[in-house]
PDB file of N, CA and C in Angstrom:
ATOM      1  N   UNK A   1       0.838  -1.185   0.000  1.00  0.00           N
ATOM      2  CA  UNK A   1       0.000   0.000   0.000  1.00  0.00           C
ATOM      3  C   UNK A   1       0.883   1.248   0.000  1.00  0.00           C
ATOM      4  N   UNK A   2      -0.048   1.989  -0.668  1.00  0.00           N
ATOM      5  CA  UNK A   2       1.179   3.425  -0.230  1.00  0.00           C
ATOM      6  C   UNK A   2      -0.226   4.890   0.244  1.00  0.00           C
ATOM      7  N   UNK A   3       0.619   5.687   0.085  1.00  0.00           N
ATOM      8  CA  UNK A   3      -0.326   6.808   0.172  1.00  0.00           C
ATOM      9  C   UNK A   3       0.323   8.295  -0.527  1.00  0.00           C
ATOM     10  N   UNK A   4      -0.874   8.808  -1.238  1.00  0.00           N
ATOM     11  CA  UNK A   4       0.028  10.220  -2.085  1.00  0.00           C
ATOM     12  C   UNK A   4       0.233  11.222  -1.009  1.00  0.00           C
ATOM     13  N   UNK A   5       1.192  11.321  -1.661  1.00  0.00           N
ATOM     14  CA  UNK A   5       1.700  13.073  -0.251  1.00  0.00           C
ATOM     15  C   UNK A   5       1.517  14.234  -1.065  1.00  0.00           C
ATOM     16  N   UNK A   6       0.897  15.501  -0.815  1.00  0.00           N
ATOM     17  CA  UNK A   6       0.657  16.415  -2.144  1.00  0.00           C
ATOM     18  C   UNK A   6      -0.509  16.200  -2.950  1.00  0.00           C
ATOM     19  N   UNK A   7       0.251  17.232  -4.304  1.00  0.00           N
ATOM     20  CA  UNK A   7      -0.691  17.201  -5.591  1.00  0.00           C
ATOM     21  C   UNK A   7      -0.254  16.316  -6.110  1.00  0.00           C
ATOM     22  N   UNK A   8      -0.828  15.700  -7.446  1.00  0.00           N
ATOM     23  CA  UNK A   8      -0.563  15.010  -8.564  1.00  0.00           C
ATOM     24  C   UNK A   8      -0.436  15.929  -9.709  1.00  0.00           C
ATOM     25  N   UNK A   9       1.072  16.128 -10.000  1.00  0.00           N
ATOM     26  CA  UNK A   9       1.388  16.816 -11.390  1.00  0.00           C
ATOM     27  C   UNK A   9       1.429  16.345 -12.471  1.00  0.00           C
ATOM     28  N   UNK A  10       0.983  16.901 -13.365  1.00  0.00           N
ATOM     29  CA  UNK A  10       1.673  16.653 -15.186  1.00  0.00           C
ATOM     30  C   UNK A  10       0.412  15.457 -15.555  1.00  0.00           C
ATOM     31  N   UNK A  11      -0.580  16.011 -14.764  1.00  0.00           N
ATOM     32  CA  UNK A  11      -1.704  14.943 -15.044  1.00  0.00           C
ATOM     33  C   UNK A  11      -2.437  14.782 -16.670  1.00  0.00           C
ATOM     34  N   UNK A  12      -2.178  13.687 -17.363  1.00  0.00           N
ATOM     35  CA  UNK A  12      -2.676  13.530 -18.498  1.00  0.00           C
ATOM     36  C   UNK A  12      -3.678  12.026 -18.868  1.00  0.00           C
ATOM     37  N   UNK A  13      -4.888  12.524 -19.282  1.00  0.00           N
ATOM     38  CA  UNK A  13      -5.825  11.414 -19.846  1.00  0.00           C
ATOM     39  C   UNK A  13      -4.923  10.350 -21.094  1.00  0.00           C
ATOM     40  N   UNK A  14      -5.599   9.034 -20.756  1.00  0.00           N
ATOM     41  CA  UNK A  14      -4.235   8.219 -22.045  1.00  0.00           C
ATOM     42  C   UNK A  14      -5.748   7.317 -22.648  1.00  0.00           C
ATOM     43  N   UNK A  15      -6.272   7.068 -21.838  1.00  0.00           N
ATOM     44  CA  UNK A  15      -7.604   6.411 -22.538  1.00  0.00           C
ATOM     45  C   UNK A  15      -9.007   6.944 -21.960  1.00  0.00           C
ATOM     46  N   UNK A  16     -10.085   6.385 -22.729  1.00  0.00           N
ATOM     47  CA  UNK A  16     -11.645   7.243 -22.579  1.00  0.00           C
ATOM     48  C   UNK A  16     -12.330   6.338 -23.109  1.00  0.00           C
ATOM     49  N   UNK A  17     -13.659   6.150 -22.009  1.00  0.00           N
ATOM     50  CA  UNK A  17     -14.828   5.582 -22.658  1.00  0.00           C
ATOM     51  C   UNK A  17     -14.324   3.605 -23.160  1.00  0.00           C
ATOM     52  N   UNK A  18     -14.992   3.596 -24.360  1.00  0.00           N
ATOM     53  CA  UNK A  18     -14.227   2.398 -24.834  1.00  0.00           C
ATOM     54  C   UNK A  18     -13.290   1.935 -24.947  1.00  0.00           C
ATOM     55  N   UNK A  19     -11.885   3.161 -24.819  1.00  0.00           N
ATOM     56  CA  UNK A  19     -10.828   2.432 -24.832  1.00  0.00           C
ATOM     57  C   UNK A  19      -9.898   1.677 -23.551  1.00  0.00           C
ATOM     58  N   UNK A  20     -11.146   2.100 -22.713  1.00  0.00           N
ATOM     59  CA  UNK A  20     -10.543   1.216 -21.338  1.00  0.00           C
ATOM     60  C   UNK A  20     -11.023   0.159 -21.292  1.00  0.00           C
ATOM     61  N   UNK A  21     -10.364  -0.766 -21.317  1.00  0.00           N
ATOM     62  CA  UNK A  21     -10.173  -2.423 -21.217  1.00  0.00           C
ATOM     63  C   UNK A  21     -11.336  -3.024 -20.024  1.00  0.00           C
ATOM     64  N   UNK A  22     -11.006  -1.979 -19.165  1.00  0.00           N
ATOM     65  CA  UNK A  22     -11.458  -2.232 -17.924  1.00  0.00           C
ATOM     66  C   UNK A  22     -13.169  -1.877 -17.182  1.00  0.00           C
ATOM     67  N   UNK A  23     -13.238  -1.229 -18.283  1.00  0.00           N
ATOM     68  CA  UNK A  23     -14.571   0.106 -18.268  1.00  0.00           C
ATOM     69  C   UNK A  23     -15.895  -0.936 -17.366  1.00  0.00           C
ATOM     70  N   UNK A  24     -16.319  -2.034 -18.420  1.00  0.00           N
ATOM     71  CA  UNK A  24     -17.436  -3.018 -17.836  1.00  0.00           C
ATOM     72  C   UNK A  24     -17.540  -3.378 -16.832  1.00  0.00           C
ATOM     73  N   UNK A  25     -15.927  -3.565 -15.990  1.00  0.00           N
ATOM     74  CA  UNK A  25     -16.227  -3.869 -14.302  1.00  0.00           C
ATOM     75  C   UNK A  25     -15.899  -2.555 -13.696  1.00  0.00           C
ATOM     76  N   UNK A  26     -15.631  -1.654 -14.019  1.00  0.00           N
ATOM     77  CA  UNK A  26     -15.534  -0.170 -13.273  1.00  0.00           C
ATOM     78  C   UNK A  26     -17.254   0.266 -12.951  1.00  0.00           C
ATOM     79  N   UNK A  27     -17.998  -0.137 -13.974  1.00  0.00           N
ATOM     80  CA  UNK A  27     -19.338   0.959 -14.320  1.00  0.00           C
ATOM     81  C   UNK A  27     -20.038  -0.444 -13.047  1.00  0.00           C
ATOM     82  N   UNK A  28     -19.884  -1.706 -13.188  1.00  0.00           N
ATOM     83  CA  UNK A  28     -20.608  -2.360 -12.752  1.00  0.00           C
ATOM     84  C   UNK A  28     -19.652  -2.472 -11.224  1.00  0.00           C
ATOM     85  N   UNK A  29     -19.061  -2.122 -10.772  1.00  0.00           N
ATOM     86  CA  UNK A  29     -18.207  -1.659  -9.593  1.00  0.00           C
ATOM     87  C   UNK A  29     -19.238  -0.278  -8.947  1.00  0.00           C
ATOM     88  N   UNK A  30     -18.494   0.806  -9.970  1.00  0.00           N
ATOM     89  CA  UNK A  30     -18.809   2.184  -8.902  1.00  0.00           C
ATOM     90  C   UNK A  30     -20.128   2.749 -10.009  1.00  0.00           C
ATOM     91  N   UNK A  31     -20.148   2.519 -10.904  1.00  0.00           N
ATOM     92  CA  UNK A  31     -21.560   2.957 -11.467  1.00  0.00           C
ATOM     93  C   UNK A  31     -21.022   3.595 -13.191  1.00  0.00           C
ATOM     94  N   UNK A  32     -21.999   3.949 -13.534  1.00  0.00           N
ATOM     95  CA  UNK A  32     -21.702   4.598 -14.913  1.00  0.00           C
ATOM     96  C   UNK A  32     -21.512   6.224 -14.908  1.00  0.00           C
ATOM     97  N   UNK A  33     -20.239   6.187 -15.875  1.00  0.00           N
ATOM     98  CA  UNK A  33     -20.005   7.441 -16.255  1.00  0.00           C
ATOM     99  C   UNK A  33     -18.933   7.678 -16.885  1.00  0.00           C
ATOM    100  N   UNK A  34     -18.612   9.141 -17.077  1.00  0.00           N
ATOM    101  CA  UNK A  34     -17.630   9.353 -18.260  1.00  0.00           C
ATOM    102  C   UNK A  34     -16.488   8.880 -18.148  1.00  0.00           C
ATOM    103  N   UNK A  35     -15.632   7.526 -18.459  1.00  0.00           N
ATOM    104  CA  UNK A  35     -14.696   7.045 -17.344  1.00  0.00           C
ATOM    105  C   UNK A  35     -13.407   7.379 -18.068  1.00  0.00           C
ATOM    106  N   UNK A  36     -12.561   8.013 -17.108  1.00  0.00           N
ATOM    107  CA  UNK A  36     -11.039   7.626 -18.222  1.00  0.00           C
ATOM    108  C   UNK A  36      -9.878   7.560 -17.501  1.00  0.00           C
ATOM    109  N   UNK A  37      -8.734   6.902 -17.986  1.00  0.00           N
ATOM    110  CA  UNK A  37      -7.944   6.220 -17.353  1.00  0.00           C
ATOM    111  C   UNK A  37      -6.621   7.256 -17.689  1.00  0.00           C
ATOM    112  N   UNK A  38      -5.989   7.534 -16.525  1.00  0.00           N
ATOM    113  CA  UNK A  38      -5.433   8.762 -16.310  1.00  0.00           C
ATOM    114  C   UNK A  38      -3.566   8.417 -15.854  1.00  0.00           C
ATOM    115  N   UNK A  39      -2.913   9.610 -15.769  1.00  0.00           N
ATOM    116  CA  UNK A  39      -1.880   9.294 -14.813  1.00  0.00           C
ATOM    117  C   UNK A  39      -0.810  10.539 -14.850  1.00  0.00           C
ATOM    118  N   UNK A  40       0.043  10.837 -13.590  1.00  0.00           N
ATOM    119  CA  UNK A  40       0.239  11.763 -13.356  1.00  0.00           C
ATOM    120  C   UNK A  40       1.513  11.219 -12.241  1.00  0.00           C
ATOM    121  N   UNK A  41       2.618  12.560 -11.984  1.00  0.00           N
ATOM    122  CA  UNK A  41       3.354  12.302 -11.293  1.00  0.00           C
ATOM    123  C   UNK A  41       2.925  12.858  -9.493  1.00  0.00           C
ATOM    124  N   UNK A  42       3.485  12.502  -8.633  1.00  0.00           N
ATOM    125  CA  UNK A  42       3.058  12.454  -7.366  1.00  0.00           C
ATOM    126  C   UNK A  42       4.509  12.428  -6.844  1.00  0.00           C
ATOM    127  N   UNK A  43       4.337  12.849  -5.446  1.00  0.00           N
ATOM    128  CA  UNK A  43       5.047  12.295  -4.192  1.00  0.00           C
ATOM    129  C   UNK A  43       4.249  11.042  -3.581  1.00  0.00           C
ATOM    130  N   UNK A  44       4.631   9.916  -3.231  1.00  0.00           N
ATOM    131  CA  UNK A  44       4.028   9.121  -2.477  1.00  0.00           C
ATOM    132  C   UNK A  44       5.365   8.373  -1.709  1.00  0.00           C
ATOM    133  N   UNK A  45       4.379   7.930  -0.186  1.00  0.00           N
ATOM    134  CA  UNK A  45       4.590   7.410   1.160  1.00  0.00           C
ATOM    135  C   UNK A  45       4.596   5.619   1.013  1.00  0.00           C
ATOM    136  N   UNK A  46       5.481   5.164   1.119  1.00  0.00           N
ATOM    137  CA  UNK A  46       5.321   3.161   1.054  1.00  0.00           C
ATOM    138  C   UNK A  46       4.849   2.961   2.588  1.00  0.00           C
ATOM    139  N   UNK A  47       4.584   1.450   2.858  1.00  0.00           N
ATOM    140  CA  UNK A  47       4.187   1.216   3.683  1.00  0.00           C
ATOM    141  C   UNK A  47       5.133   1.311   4.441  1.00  0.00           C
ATOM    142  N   UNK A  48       6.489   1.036   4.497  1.00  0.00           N
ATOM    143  CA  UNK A  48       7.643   0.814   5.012  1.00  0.00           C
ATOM    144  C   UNK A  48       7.877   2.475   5.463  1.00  0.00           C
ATOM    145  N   UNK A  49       7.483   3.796   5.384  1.00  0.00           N
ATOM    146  CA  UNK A  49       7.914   4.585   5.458  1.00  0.00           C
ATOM    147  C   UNK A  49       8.816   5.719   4.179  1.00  0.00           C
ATOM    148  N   UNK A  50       9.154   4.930   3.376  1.00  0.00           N
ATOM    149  CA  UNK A  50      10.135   5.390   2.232  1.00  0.00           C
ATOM    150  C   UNK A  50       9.186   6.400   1.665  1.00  0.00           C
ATOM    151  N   UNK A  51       9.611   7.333   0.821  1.00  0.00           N
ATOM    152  CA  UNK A  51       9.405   8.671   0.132  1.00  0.00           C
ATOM    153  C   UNK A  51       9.850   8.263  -1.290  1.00  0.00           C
ATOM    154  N   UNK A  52       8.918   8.335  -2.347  1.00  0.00           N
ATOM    155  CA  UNK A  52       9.464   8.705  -3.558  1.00  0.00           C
ATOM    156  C   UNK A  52       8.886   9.066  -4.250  1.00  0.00           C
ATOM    157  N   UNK A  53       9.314   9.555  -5.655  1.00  0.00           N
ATOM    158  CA  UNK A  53       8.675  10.325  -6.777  1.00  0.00           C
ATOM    159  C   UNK A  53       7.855   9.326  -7.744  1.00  0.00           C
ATOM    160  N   UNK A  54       6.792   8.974  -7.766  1.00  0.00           N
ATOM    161  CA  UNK A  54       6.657   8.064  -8.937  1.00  0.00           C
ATOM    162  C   UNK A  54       5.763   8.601  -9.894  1.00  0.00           C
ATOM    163  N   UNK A  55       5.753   8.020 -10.648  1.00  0.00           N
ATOM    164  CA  UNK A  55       3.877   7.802 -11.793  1.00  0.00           C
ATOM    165  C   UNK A  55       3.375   6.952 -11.332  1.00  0.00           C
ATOM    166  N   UNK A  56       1.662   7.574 -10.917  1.00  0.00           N
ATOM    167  CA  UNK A  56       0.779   6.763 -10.563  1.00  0.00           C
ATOM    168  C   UNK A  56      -0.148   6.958 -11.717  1.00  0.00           C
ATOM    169  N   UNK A  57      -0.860   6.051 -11.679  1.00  0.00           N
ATOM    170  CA  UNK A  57      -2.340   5.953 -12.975  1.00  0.00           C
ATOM    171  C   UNK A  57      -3.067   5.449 -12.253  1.00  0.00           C
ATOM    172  N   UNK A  58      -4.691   6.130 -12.064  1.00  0.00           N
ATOM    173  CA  UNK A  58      -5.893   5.789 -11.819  1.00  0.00           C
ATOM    174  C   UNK A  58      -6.566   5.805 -13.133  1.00  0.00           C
ATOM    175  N   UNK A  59      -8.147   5.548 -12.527  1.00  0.00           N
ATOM    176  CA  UNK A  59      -9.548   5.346 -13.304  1.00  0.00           C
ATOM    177  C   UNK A  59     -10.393   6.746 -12.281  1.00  0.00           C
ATOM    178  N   UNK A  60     -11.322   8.059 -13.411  1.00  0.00           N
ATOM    179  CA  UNK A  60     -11.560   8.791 -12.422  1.00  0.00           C
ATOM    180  C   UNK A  60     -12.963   8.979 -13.443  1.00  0.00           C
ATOM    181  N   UNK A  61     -13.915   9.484 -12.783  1.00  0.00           N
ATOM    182  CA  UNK A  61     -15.452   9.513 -13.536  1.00  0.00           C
ATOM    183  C   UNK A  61     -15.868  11.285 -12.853  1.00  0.00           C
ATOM    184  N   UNK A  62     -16.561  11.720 -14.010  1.00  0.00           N
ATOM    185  CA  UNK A  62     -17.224  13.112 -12.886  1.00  0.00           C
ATOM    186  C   UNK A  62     -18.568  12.161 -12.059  1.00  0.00           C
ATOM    187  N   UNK A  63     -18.278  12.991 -11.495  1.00  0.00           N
ATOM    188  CA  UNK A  63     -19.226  12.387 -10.198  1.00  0.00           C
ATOM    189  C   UNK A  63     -19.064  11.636  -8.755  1.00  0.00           C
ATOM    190  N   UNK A  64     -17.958  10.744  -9.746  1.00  0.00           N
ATOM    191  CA  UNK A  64     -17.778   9.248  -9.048  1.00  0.00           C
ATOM    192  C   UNK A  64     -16.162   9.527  -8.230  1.00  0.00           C
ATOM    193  N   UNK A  65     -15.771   9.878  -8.814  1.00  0.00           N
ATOM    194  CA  UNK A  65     -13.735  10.725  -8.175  1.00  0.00           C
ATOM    195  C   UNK A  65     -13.121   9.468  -9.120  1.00  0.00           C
ATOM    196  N   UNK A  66     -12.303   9.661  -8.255  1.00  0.00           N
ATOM    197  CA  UNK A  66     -10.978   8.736  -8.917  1.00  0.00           C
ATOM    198  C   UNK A  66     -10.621   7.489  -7.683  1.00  0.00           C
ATOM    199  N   UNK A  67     -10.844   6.402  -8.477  1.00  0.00           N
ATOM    200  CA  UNK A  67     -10.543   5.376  -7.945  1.00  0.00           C
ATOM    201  C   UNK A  67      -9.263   5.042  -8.555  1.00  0.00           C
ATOM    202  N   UNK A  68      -9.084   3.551  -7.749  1.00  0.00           N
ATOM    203  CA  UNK A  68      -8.235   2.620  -7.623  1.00  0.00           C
ATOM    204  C   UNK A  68      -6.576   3.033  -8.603  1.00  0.00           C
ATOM    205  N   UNK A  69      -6.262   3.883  -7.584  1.00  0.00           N
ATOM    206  CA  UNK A  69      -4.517   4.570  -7.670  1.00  0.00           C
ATOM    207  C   UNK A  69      -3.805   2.646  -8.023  1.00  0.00           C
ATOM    208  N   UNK A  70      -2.810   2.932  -8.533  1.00  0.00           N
ATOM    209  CA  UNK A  70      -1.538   1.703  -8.769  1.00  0.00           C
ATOM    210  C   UNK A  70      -0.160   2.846  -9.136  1.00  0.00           C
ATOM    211  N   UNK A  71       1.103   2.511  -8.193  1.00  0.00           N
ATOM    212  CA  UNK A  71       2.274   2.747  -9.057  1.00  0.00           C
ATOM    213  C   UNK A  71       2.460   1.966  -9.908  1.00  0.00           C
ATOM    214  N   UNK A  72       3.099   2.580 -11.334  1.00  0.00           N
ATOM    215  CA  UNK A  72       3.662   2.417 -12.690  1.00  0.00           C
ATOM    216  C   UNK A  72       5.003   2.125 -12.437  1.00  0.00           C
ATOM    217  N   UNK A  73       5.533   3.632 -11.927  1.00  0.00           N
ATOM    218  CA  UNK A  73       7.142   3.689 -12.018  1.00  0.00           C
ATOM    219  C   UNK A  73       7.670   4.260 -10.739  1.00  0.00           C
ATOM    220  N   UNK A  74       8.784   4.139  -9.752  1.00  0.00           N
ATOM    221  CA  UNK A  74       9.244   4.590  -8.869  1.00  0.00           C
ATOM    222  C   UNK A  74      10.288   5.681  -9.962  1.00  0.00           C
ATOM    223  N   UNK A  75      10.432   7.011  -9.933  1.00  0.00           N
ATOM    224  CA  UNK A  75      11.111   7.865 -10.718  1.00  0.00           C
ATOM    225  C   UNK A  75      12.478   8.073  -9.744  1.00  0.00           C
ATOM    226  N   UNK A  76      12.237   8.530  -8.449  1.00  0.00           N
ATOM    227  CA  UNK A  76      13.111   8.100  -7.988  1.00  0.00           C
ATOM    228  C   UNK A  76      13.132   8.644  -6.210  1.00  0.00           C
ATOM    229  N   UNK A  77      14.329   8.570  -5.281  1.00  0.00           N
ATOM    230  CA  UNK A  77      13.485   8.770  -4.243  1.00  0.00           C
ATOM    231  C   UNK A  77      13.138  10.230  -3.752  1.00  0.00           C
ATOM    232  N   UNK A  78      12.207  10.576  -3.222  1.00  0.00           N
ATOM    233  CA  UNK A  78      12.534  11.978  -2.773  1.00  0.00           C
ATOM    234  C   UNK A  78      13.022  12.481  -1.008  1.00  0.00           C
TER     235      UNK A  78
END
């Protein structure tokens, strides 16, 4: 587990709507809506305590927020 510390910068949409793979169990999860699959750089906290810079990518809907965060890449530590 981790947790974001801060904002999320340099935030950019990479897929929308149909092109998320994932869309059918998101809508039948948290409900329907404009869904798109996102990602952006952060500070985030490990469970262990450690600090680093990574890319994280969520799934975020208006209405609904942004679910289910995953690190991509540890960029490096901060």
């Amino acid at each position: 587990m981790f947790e974001i510390i801060g904002e999320i910068h340099e935030v950019e949409t990479f897929a929308a709507s149909s092109g998320i793979r994932e869309l059918a169990r998101l809508q039948k999860h948290y409900g329907k809506g404009r869904w798109r699959k996102r990602k952006g750089i952060a500070t985030i906290s490990l469970s262990d305590g450690h600090l680093f810079i990574a890319e994280i990518h969520w799934y975020e809907a208006t209405g609904i927020g942004k679910k289910e965060f995953k690190i991509k890449r540890l960029l490096q530590k901060a």
